[in-house]
N, C-alpha and C. Protein backbone atom coordinates (compact mmCIF):
# COMPACT_ATOMS: atom_id res chain seq x y z
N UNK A 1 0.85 -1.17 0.00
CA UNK A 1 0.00 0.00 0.00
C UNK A 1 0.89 1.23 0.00
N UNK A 2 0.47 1.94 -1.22
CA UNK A 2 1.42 3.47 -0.83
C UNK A 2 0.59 4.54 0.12
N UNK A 3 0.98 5.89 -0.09
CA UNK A 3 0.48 7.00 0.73
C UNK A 3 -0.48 7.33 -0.01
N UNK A 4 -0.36 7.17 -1.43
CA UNK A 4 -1.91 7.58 -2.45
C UNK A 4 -2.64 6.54 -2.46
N UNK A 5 -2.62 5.45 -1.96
CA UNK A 5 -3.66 4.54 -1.75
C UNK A 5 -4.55 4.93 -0.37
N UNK A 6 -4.05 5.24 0.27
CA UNK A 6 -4.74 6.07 1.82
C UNK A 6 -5.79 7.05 1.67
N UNK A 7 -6.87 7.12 2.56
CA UNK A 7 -7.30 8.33 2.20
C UNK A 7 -7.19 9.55 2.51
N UNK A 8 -7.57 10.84 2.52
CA UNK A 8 -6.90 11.95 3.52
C UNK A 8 -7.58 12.93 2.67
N UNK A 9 -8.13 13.54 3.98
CA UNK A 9 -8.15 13.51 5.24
C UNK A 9 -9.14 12.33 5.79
N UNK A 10 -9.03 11.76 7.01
CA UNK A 10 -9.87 10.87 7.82
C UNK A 10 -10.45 11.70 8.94
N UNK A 11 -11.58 11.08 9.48
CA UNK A 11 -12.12 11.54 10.48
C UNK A 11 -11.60 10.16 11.87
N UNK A 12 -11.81 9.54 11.38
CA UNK A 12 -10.82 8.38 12.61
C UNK A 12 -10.25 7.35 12.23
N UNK A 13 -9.55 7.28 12.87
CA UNK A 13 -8.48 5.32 12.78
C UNK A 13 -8.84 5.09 13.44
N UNK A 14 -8.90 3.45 12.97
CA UNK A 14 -9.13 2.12 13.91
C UNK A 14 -8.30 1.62 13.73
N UNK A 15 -7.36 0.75 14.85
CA UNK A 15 -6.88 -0.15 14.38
C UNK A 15 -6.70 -1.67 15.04
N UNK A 16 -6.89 -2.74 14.30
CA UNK A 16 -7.43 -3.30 14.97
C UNK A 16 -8.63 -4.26 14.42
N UNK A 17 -8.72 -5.41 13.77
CA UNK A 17 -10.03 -5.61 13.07
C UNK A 17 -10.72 -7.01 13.65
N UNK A 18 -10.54 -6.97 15.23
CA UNK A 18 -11.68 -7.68 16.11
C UNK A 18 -12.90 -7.15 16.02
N UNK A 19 -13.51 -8.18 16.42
CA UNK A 19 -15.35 -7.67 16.78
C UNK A 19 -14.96 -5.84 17.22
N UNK A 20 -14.83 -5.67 18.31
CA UNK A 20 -14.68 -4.36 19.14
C UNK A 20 -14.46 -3.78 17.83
N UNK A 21 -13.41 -3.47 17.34
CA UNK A 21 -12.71 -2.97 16.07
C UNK A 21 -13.69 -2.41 14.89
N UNK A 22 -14.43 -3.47 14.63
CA UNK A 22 -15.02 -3.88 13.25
C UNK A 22 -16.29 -2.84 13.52
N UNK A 23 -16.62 -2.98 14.66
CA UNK A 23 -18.22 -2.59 14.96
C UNK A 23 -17.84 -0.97 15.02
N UNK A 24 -16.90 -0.60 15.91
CA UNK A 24 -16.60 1.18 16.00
C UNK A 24 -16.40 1.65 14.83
N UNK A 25 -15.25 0.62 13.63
CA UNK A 25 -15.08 1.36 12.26
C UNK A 25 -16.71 1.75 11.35
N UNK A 26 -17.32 0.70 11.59
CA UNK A 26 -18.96 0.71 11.35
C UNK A 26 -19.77 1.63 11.40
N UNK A 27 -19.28 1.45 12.72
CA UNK A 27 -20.72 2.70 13.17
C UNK A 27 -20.13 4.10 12.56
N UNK A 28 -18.67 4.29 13.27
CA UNK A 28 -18.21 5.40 12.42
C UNK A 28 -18.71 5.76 11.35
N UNK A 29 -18.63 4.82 10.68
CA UNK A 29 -18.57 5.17 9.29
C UNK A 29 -20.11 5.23 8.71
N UNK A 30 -20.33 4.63 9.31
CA UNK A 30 -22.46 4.79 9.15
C UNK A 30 -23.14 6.18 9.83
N UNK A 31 -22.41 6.57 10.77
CA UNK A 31 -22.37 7.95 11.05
C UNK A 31 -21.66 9.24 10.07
N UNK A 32 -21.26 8.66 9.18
CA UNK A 32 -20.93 9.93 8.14
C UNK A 32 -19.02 9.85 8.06
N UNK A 33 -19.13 9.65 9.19
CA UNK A 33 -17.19 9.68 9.45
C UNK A 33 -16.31 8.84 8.51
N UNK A 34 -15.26 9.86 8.16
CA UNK A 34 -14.01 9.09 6.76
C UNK A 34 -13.47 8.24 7.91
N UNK A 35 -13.31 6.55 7.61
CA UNK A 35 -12.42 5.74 8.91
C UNK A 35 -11.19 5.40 8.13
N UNK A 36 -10.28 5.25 8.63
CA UNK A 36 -8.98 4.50 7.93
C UNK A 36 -9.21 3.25 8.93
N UNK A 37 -9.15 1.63 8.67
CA UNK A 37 -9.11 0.73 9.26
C UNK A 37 -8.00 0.02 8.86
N UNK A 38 -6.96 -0.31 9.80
CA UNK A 38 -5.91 -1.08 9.52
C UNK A 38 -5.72 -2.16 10.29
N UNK A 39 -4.67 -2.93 10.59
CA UNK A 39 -4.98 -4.22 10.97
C UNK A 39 -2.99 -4.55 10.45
N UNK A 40 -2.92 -4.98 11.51
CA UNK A 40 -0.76 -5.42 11.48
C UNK A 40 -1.43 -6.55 10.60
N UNK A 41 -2.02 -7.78 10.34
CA UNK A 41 -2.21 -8.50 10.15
C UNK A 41 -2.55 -8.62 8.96
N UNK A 42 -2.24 -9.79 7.91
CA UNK A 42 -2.61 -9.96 6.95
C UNK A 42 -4.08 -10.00 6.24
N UNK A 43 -5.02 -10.55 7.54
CA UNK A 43 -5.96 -11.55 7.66
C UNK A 43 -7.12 -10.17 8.42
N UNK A 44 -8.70 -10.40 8.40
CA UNK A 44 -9.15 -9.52 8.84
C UNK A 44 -9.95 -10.49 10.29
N UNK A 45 -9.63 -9.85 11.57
CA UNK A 45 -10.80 -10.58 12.41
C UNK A 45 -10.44 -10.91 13.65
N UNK A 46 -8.60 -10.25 13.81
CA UNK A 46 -8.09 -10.65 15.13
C UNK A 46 -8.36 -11.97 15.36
N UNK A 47 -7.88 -12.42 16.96
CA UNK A 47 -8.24 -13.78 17.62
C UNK A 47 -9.52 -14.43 16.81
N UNK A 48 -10.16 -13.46 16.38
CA UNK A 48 -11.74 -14.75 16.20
C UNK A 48 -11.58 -14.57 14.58
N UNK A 49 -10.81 -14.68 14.39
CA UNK A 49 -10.48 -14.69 12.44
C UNK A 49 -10.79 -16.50 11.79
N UNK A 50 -11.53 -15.99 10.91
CA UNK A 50 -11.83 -17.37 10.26
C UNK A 50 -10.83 -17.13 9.11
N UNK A 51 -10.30 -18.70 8.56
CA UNK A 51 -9.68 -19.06 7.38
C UNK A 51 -10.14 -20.29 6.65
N UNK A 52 -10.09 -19.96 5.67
CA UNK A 52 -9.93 -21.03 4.55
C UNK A 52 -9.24 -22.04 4.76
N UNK A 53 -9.42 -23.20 4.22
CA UNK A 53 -8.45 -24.63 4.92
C UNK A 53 -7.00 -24.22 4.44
N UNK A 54 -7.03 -23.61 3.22
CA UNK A 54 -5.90 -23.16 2.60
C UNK A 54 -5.01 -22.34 3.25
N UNK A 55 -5.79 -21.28 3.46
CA UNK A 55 -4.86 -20.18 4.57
C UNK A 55 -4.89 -20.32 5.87
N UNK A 56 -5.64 -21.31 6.33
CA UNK A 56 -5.42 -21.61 7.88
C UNK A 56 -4.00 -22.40 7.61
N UNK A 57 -3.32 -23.46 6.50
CA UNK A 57 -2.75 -24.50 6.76
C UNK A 57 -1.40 -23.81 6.12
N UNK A 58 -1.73 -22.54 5.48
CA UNK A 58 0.01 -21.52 5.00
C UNK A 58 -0.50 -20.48 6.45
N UNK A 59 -1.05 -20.46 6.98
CA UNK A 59 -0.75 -19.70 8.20
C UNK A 59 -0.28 -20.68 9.52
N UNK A 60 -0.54 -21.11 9.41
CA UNK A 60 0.17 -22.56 10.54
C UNK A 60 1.64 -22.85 10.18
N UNK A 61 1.90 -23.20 8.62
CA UNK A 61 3.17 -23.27 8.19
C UNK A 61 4.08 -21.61 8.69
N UNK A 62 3.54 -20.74 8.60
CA UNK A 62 4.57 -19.63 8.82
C UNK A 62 4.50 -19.74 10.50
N UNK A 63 3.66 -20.02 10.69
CA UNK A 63 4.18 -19.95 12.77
C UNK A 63 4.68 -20.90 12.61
N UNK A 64 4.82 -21.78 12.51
CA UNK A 64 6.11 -23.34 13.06
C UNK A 64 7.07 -22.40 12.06
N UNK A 65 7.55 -22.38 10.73
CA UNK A 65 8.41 -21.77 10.60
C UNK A 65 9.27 -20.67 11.42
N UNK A 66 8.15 -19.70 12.20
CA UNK A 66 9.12 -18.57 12.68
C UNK A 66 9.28 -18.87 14.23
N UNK A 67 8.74 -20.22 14.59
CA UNK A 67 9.08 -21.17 16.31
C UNK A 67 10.41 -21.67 16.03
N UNK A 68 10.77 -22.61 14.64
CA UNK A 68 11.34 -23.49 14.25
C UNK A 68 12.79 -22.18 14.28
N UNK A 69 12.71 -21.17 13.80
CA UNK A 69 13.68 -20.45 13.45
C UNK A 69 14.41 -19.49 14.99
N UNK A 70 13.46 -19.54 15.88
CA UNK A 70 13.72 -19.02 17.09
C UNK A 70 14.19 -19.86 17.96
N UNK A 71 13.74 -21.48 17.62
CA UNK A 71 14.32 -22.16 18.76
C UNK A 71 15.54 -22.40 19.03
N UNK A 72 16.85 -21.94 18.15
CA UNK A 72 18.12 -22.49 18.11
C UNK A 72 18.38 -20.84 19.21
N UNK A 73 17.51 -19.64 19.28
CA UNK A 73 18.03 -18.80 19.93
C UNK A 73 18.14 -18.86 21.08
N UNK A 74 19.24 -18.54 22.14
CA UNK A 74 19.49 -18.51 23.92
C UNK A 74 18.45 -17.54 24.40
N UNK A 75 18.11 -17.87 25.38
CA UNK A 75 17.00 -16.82 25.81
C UNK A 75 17.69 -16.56 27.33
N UNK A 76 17.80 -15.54 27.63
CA UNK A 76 18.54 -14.88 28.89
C UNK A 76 17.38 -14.11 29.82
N UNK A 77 17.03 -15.29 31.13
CA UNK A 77 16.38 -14.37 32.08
C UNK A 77 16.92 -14.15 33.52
N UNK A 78 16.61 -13.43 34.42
CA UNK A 78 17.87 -13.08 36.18
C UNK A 78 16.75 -14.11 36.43
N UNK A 79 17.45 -14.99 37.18
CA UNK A 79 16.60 -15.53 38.39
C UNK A 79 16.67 -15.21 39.78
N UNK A 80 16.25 -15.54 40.24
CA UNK A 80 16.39 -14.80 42.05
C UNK A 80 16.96 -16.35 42.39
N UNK A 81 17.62 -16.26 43.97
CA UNK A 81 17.74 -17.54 44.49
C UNK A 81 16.89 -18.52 45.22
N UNK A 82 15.51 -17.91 44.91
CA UNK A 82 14.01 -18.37 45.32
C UNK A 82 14.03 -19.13 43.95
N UNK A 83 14.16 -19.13 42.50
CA UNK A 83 13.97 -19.05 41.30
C UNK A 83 14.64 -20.59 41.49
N UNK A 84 16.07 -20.15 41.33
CA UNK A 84 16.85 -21.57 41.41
C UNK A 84 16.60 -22.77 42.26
N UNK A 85 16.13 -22.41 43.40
CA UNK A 85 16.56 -23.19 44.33
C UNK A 85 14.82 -23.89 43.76
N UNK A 86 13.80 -23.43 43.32
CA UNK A 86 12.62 -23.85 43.27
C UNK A 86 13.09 -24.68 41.80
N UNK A 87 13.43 -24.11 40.75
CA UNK A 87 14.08 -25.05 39.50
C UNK A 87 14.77 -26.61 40.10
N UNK A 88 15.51 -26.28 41.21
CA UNK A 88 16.36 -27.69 41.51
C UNK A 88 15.52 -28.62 42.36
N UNK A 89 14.49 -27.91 42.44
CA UNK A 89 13.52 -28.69 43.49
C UNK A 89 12.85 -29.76 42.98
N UNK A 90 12.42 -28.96 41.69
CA UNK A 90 11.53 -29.70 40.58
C UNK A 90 12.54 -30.66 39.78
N UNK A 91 13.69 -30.75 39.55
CA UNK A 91 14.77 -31.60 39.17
C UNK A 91 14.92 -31.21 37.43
N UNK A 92 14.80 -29.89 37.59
CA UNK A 92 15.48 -28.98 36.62
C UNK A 92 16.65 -29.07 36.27
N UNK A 93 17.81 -29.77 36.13
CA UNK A 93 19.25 -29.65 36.73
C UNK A 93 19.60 -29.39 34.90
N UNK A 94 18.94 -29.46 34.08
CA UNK A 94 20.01 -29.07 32.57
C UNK A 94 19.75 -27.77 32.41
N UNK A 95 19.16 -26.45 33.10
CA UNK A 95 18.54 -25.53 32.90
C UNK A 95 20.28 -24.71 33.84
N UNK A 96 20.74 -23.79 32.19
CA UNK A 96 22.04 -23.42 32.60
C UNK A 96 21.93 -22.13 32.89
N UNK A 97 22.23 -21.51 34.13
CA UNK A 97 21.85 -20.45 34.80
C UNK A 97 23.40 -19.76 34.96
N UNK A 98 23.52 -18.51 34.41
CA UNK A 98 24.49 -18.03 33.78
C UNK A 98 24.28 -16.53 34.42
N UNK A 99 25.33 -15.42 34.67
CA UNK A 99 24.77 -14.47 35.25
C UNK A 99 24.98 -13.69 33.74
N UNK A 100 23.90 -12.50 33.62
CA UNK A 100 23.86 -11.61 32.63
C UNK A 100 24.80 -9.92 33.26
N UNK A 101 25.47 -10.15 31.67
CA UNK A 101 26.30 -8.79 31.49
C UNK A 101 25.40 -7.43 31.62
C-alpha cells in the first residue's frame, strides 16, 4: 500500500479488526465519518479470524516456521535464588543459569 492509496483527510483510525474494532469502524462510518481501518495482520478478524483450509494451513506453516527459526536462539532471564533453588527442586538440573552482562 502506498500513501496515495490512503485516504486523507480521515475523520478516525481504527486499528485493529476484532469484533470491538469492526463494529466502531462501522458505526463510524455509518455515522458519516471518513475511517482508515488497519490491521498489522494480513488476515481480517483478530483472535476470532476465520480461514480457509488453505490459509489456515500456510498460516500454521509460517508460525512453526518462525518457532522453528527461534528455537536455536538462547534466551537470557535473572533468576532470584528463590527461582533456582525452586528449579532444583523440581529436578530442573540441565537448565544453565548463567549471570547476565
Amino acid at each position: 500500500m502506498t500513501e496515495e492509496d490512503l485516504p486523507s483527510p480521515v475523520d478516525a483510525l481504527v486499528v485493529g479488526t476484532a469484533f470491538a474494532e469492526a463494529a466502531v469502524a462501522a458505526a463510524l462510518a455509518r455515522a458519516g465519518d471518513r475511517v482508515l481501518h488497519v490491521d498489522r495482520n494480513a488476515y481480517y478478524g483478530g483472535s476470532g479470524a476465520g480461514f480457509s483450509l488453505g490459509k489456515l494451513q500456510a498460516w500454521a506453516a509460517e508460525r512453526t516456521e518462525r518457532a522453528e527459526s527461534r528455537a536455536d536462539e538462547e534466551v537470557g532471564v535473572q533468576l532470584t535464588a528463590a527461582d533456582r533453588a525452586a528449579l532444583a527442586a523440581e529436578g530442573f538440573s540441565d537448565v544453565a543459569v548463567v549471570p547476565l552482562a
